[in-house]
Protein backbone atom coordinates (compact mmCIF):
# COMPACT_ATOMS: atom_id res chain seq x y z
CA UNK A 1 0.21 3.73 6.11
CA UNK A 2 0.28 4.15 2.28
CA UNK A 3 -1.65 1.35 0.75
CA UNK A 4 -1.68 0.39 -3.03
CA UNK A 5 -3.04 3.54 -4.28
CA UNK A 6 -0.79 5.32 -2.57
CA UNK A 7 2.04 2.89 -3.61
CA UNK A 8 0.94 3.24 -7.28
CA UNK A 9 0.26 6.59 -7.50
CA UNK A 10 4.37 6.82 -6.34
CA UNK A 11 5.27 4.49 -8.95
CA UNK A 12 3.39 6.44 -11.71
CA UNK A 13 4.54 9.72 -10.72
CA UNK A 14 8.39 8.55 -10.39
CA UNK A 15 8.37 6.02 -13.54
CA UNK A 16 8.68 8.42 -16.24
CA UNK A 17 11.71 10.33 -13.86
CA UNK A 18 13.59 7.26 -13.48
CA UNK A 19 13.43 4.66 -15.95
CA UNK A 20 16.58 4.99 -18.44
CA UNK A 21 18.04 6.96 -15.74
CA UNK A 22 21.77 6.11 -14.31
CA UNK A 23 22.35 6.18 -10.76
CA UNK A 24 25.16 7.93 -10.22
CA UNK A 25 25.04 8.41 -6.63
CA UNK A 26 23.81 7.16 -3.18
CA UNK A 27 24.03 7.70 0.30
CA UNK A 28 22.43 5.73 2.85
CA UNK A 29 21.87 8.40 5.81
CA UNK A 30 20.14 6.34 8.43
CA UNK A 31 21.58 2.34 8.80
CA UNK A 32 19.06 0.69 9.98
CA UNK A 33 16.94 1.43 6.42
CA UNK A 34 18.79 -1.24 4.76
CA UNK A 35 19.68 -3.78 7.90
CA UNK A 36 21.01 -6.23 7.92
CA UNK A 37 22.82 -5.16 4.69
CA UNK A 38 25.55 -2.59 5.37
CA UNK A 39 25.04 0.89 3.52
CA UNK A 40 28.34 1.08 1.80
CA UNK A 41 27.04 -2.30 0.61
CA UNK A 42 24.19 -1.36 -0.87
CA UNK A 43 25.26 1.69 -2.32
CA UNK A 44 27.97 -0.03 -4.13
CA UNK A 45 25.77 -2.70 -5.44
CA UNK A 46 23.39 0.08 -7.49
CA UNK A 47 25.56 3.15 -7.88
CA UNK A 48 26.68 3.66 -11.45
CA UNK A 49 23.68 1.40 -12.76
CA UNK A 50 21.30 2.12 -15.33
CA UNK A 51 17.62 1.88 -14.16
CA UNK A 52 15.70 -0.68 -15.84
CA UNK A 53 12.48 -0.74 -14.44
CA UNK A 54 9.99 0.75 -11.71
CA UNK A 55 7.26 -1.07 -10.77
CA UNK A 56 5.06 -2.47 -7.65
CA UNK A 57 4.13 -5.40 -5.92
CA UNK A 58 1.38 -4.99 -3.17
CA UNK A 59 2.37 -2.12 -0.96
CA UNK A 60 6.25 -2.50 -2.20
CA UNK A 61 8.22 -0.51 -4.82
CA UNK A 62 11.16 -2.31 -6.71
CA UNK A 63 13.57 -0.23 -8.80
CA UNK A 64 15.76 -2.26 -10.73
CA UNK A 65 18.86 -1.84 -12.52
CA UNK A 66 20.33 -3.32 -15.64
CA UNK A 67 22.46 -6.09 -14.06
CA UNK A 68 19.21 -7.77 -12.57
CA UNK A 69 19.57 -6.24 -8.83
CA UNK A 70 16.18 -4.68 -7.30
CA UNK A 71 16.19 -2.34 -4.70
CA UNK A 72 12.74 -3.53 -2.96
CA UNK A 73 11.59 -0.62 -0.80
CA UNK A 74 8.59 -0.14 1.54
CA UNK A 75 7.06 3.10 3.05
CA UNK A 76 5.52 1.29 5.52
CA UNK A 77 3.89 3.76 8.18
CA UNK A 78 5.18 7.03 6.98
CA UNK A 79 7.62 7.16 4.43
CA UNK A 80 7.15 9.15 1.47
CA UNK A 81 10.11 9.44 -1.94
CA UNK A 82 10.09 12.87 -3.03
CA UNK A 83 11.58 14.01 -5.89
CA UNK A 84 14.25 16.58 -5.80
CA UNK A 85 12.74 18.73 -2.91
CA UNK A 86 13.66 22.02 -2.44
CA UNK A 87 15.82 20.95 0.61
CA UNK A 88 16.79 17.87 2.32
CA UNK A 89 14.62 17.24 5.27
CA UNK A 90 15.14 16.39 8.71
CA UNK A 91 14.22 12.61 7.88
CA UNK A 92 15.66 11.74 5.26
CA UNK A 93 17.17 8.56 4.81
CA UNK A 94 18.56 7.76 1.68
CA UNK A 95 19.36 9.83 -1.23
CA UNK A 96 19.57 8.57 -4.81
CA UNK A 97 21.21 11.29 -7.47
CA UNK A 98 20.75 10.17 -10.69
CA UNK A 99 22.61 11.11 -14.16
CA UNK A 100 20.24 14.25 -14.92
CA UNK A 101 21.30 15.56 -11.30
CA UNK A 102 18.06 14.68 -10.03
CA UNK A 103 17.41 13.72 -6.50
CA UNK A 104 15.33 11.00 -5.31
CA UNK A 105 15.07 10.97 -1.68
CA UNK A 106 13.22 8.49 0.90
CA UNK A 107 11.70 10.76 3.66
CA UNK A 108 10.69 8.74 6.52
CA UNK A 109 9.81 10.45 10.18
CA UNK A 110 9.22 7.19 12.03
CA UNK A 111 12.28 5.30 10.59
CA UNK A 112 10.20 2.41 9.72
CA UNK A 113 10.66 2.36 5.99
CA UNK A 114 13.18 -0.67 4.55
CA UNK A 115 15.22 -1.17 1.76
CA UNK A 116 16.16 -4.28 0.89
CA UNK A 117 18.56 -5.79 -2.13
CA UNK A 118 17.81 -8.74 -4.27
CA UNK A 119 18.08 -9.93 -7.64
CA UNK A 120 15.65 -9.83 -10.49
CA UNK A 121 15.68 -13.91 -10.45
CA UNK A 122 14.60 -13.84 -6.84
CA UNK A 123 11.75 -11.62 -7.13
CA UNK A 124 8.90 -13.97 -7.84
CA UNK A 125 9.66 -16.83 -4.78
CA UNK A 126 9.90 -13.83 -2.45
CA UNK A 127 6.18 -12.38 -3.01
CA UNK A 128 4.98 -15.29 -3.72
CA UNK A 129 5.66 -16.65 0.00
CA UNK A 130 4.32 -13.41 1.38
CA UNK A 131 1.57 -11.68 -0.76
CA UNK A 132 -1.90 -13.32 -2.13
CA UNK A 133 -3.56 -11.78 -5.20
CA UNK A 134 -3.97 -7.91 -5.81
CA UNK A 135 -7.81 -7.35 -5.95
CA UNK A 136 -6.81 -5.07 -8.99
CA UNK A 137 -5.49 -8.30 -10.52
CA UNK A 138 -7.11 -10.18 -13.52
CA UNK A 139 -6.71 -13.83 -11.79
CA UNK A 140 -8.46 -12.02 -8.74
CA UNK A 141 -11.92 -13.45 -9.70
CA UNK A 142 -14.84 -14.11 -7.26
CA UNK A 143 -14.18 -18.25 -7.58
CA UNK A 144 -10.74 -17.41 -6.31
CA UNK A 145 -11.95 -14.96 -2.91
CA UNK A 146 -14.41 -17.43 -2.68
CA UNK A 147 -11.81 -20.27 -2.34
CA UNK A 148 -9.57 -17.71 -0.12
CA UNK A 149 -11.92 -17.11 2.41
CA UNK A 150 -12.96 -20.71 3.00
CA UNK A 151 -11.85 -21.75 6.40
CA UNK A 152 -10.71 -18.27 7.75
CA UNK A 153 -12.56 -17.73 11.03
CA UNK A 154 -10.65 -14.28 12.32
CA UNK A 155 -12.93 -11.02 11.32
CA UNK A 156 -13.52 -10.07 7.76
CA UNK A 157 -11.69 -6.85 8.39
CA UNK A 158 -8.37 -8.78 9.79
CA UNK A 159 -8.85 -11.32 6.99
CA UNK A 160 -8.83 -8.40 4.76
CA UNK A 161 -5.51 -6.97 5.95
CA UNK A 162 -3.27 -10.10 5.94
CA UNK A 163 -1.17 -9.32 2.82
CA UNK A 164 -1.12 -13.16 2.29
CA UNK A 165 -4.37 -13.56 1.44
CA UNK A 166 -4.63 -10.35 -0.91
CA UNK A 167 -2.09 -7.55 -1.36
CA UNK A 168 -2.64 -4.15 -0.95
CA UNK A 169 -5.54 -3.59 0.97
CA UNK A 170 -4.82 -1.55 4.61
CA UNK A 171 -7.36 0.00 7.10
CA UNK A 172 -8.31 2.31 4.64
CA UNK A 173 -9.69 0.50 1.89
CA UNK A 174 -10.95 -2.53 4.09
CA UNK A 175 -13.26 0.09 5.75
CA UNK A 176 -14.29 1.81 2.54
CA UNK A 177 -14.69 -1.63 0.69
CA UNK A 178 -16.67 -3.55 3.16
CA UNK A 179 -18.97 -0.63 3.67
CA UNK A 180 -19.22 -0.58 -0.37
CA UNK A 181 -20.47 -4.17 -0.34
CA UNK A 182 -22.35 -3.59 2.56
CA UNK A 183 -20.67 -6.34 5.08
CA UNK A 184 -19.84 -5.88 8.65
CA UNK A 185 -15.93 -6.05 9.46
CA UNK A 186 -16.37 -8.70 12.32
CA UNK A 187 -18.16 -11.52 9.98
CA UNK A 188 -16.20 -14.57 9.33
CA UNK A 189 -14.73 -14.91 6.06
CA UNK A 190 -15.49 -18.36 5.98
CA UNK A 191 -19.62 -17.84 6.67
CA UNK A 192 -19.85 -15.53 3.35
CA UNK A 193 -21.78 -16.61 0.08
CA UNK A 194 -20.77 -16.31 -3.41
CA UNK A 195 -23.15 -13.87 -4.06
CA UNK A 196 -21.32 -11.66 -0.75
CA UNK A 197 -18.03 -12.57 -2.09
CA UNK A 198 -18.85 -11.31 -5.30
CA UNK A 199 -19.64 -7.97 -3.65
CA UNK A 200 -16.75 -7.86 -1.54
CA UNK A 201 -14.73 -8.32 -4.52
CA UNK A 202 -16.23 -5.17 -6.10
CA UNK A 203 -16.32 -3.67 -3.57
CA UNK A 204 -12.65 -3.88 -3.06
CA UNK A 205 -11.30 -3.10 -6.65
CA UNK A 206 -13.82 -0.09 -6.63
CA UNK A 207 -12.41 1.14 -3.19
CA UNK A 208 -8.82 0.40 -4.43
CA UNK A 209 -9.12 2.23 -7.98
CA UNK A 210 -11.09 5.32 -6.60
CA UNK A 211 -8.29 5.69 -4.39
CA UNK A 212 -5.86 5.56 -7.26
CA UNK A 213 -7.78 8.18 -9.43
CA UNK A 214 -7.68 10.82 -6.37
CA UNK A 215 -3.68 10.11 -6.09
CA UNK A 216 -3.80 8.22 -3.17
CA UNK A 217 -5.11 8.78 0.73
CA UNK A 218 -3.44 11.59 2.98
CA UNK A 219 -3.95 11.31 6.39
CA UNK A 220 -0.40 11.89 8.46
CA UNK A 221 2.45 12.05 6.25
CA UNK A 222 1.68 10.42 2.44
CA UNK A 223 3.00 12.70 -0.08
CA UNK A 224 3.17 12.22 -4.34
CA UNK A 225 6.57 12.44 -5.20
CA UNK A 226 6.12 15.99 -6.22
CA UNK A 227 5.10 16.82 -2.39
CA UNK A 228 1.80 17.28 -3.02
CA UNK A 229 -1.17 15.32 -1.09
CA UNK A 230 -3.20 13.01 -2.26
CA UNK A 231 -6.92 13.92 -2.56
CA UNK A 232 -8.86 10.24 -1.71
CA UNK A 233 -9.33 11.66 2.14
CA UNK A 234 -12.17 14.19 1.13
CA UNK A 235 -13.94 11.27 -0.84
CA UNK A 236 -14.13 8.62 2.41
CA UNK A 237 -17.43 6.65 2.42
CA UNK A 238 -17.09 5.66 6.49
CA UNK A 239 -13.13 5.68 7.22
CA UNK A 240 -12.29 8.64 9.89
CA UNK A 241 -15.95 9.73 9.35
CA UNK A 242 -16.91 8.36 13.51
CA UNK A 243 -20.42 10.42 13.63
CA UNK A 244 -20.79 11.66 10.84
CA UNK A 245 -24.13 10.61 8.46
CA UNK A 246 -23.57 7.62 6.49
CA UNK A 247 -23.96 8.24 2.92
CA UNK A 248 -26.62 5.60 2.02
CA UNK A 249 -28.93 5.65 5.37
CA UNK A 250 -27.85 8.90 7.06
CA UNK A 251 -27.41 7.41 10.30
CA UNK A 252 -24.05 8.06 11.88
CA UNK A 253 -20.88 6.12 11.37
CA UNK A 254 -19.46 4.23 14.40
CA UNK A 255 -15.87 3.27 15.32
CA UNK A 256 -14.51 0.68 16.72
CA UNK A 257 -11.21 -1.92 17.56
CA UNK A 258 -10.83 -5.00 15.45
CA UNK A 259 -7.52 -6.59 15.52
CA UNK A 260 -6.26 -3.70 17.22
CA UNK A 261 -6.96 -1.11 13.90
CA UNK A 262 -9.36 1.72 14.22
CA UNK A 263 -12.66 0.30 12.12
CA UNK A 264 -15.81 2.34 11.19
CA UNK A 265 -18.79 1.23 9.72
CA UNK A 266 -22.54 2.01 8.87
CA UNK A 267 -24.41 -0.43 11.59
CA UNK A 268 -27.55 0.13 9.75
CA UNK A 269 -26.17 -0.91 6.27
CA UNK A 270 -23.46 -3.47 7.35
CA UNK A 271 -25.28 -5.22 9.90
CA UNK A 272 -23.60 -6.68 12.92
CA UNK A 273 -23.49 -10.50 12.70
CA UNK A 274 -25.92 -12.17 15.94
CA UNK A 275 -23.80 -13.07 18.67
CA UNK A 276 -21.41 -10.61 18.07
C-alpha cells in the first residue's frame, strides 16, 4: 500500500503538471471509485475548473479547483496516477484531460482506490476526525507521542498503523522505524519512556523521509507518476528482509503476524518484551 512517501513523492511529481491547469475533461470508467456519488456527478462538479492546488494529507491526495471543491483521492492498496501513459491500461479508472491535452489517469488493479468530493471549507473537520499528527509534522514533538501513546495497550506496531493516532505510517515504515529505534513491534505503547519515545519519534521521521528521498517504496504495483518505480525497496533495514543478516548485529531478520500484517524485526536488537 503506498504510504506517505509514496503519497508525496505523487504529489511532487504531479504538482508542477497540474496546478494552474483547467480540467477540461473527465470520465469516471469504473462506478464504484466515487460511490456513493454518481460519476456524471462528479465529473460535472470539476470539469471545466481551474486547478488550484495539489497537496496531501496522510496517505490522501486532494486536488482542488478554484470554486473551493476537492477531489480527495486515495490509492489505497494498489492504485497508482500516471501521467499521460503511452496507453490506457486495463485498470484504469478515471481519466482527467486537462487544458494542455494532458492525461491524468488513476490506475488501480484491485479497484480499491476512492474518490471522494468535498469542499475546501470541509477539509479540516474531515481529517481531523480521522488522522493524528504526521511524524513529518512540526507539532509532532516527543511531549506529544509521549502523550499519544499513554494508555494504548494493543502492540506498538498496530498502535503505529492506526492513522488516528499518526498519519502516514503503513507496514513499511513501522517495520523500518521501530527497528531504527531499536523497539520490538509487540511492546505496549503505553509501557514506553520518554527517552524510547524520543527514539521512536526519530526513528519514524528518519524512516519516513529516507523513503521520500528514494521516491517512495515499490513492492507490487507503486509507480511515480512518470511510471517509473520507486527506489526505497533496495534500501530496507528489516522489512521483506525474513533471513537475511540484520544490519547492526548480523543475525537474521525474523517475520512474523501482528494484527494480521506481515512484521519483521532484528530479535537481537529489538528485544522481545518478557511474557510475550
Amino acid at each position: 500500500m503506498p504510504e506517505l512517501p509514496e503519497v508525496e513523492t505523487v504529489v511532487r511529481g504531479l504538482r508542477s503538471a497540474l496546478e494552474g491547469r483547467i480540467v477540461e475533461s473527465v470520465e469516471v470508467l469504473d462506478d464504484r471509485w466515487c460511490q456513493p456519488m454518481t460519476a456524471a456527478a462528479l465529473e460535472s462538479a470539476i470539469t471545466g475548473r481551474r486547478i488550484k492546488q495539489l497537496s496531501r494529507r496522510g496517505k490522501y491526495i486532494l486536488l482542488e479547483t478554484e470554486n473551493q471543491t476537492v477531489l480527495v483521492m486515495h490509492l489505497r492498496m494498489t492504485g497508482t496516477l500516471l501521467l499521460n501513459p503511452v496507453e490506457l491500461e486495463k485498470h484504469a479508472r478515471v481519466v482527467i484531460v486537462l487544458d494542455d491535452e494532458s492525461r491524468l489517469v488513476f490506475n488501480d488493479p484491485r479497484r480499491f482506490g476512492t474518490g471522494l468530493l468535498m469542499t475546501s471549507d470541509d477539509i479540516d473537520s474531515y481529517f481531523e476526525a480521522r488522522l493524528g499528527l504526521e511524524p513529518i509534522d512540526p507539532r509532532f514533538t516527543s511531549e506529544h507521542l509521549f502523550e499519544v501513546t499513554r494508555g494504548r495497550s494493543a502492540p506498538l506496531k498496530s498502535f503505529l498503523l492506526d492513522q488516528r493516532r499518526m498519519a502516514g505510517v503503513g507496514n513499511i515504515y513501522a517495520d523500518e522505524a521501530l527497528f531504527r529505534a531499536g523497539l520490538h513491534p509487540l511492546r505496549k505503547p503505553r509501557g514506553l519512556t520518554r527517552d524510547q519515545v524520543a527514539l521512536l519519534r526519530i526513528g519514524l521521521i528518519d524512516a519516513l523521509q529516507a523513503g521520500i528521498d528514494a521516491g517512495g517504496a515499490t513492492i507490487d504495483d507503486f509507480r511515480n507518476p512518470d511510471g517509473a518505480w520507486g527506489a526505497y525497496q533496495s534500501e530496507f533495514l528489516v522489512h521483506r528482509r525474513e533471513g537475511l543478516p540484520c544490519p547492526e548485529c548480523g543475525r537474521p531478520i525474523t517475520r512474523f503476524v501482528v494484527g494480521g500484517r506481515a512484521t519483521y524485526c532484528c530479535e537481537s536488537c529489538q528485544k522481545r518484551p518478557a511474557g510475550v
